[in-house]
Protein backbone atom coordinates (compact mmCIF):
# COMPACT_ATOMS: atom_id res chain seq x y z
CA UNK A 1 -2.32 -17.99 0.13
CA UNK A 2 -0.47 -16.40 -2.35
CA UNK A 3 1.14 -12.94 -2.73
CA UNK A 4 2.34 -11.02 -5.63
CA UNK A 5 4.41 -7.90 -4.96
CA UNK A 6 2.77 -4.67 -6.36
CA UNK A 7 5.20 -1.72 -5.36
CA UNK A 8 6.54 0.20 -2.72
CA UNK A 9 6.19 2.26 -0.08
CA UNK A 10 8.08 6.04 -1.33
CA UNK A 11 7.41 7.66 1.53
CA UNK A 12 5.33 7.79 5.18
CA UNK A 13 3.61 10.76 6.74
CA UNK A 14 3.90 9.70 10.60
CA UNK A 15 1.41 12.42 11.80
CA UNK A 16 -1.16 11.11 9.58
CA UNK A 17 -0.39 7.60 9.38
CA UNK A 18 -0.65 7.67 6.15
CA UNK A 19 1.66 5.67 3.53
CA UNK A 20 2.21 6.56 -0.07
CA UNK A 21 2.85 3.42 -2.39
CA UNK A 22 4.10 3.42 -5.85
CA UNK A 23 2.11 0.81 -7.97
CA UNK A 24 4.57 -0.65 -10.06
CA UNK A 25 2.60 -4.00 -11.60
CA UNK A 26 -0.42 -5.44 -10.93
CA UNK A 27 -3.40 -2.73 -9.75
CA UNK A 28 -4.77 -2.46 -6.01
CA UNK A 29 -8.87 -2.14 -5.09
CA UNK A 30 -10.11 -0.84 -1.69
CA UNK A 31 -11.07 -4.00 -0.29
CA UNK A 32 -7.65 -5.80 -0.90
CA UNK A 33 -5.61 -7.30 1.31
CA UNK A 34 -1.54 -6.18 1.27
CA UNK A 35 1.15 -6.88 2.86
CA UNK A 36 4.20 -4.98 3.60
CA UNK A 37 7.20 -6.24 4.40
CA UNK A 38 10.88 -4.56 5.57
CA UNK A 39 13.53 -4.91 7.23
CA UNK A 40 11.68 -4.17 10.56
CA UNK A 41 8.15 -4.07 8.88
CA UNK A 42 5.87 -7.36 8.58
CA UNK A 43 2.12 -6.00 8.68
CA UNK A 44 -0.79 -7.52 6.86
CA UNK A 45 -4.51 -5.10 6.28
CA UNK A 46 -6.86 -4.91 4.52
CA UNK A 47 -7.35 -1.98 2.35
CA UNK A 48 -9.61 0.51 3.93
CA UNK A 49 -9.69 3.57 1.51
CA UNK A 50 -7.04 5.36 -1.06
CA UNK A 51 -6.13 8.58 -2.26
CA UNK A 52 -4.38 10.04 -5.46
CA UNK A 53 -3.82 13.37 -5.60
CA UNK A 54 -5.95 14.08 -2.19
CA UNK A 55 -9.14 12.83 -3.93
CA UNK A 56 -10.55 8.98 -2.97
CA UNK A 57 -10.22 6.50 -5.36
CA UNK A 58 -11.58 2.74 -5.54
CA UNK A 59 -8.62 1.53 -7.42
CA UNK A 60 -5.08 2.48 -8.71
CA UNK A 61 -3.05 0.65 -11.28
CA UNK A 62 0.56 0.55 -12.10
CA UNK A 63 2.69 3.86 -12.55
CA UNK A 64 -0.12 5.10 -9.72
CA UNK A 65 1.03 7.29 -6.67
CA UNK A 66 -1.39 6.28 -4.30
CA UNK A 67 -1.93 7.30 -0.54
CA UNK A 68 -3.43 4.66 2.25
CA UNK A 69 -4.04 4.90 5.61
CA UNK A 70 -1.99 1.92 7.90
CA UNK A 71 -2.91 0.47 11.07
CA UNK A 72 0.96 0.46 12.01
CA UNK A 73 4.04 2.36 11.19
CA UNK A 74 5.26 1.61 7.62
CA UNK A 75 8.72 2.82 6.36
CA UNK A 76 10.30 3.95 2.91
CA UNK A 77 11.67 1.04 0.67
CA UNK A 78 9.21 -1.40 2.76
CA UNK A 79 7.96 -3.89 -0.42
CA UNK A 80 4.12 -4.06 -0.64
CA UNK A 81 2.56 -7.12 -1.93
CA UNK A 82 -0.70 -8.02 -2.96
CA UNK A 83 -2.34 -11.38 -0.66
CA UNK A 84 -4.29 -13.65 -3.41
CA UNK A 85 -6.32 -16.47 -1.53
């Protein structure tokens, strides 16, 4: 497997679980799987569903703001790559 990074995480909403990640390159589909990784962060998912701008979206390209929901607690500055099998 092979992973590419795509952005990073700007900020976390720990009452919703929710993540906000800043697509800097290559795009990201609902159905991807990501990784994030940080100093204290290592968590691999698939994506479930996003959000820009409170509306769903099925994809989001680079320069995107884009909102996901994580399984675990993700922090700011945690890198987010993309896993290509």
């Amino acid at each position: 497997m092979e992973e590419q990074k795509i952005g990073v995480v700007t900020h976390y909403y720990n009452h919703l679980g929710v993540g906000i990640i800043k697509i800097e390159s290559i795009g990201l589909k609902v159905g991807d799987k990501v990784r994030i990784k940080g100093h204290t962060t290592d968590l691999e998912q698939t994506i479930g569903s996003m959000q820009i701008e409170h509306k769903d979206v099925p994809e989001a390209k680079a320069g995107d703001a884009v909102g996901v929901k994580f399984d675990e607690h993700v922090r700011e500055h945690d890198e987010v790559f993309k896993v290509i099998e």
